[in-house]
Protein backbone atom coordinates (compact mmCIF):
# COMPACT_ATOMS: atom_id res chain seq x y z
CA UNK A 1 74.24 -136.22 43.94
CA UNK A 2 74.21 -133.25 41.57
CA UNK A 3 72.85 -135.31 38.88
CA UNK A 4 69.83 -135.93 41.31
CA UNK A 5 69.71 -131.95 41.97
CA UNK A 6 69.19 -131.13 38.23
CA UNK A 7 66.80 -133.49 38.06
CA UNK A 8 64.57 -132.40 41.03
CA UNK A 9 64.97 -128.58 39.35
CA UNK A 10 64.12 -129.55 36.11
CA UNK A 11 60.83 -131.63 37.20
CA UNK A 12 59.56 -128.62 39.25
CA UNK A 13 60.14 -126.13 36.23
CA UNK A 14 58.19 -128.47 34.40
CA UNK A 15 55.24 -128.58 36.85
CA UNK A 16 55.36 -125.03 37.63
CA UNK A 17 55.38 -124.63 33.38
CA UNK A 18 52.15 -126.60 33.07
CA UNK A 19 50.71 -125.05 36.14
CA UNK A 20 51.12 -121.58 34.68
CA UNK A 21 49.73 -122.83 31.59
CA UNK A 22 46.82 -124.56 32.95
CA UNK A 23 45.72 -121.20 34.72
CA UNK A 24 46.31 -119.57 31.56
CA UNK A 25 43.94 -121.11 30.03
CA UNK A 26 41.42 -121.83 31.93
């Protein structure tokens, strides 16, 4: 179950990474 967790918060650091990248620039 916590390995699941991690794994969840991990993937949406990664999107919210690109995502802040992406806007930066763009």
């Amino acid at each position: 179950m916590r390995l699941l967790v991690d794994q969840s918060i991990l993937r949406s650091l990664i999107y919210i990474t690109f995502y802040f990248l992406f806007l930066h620039f763009s």
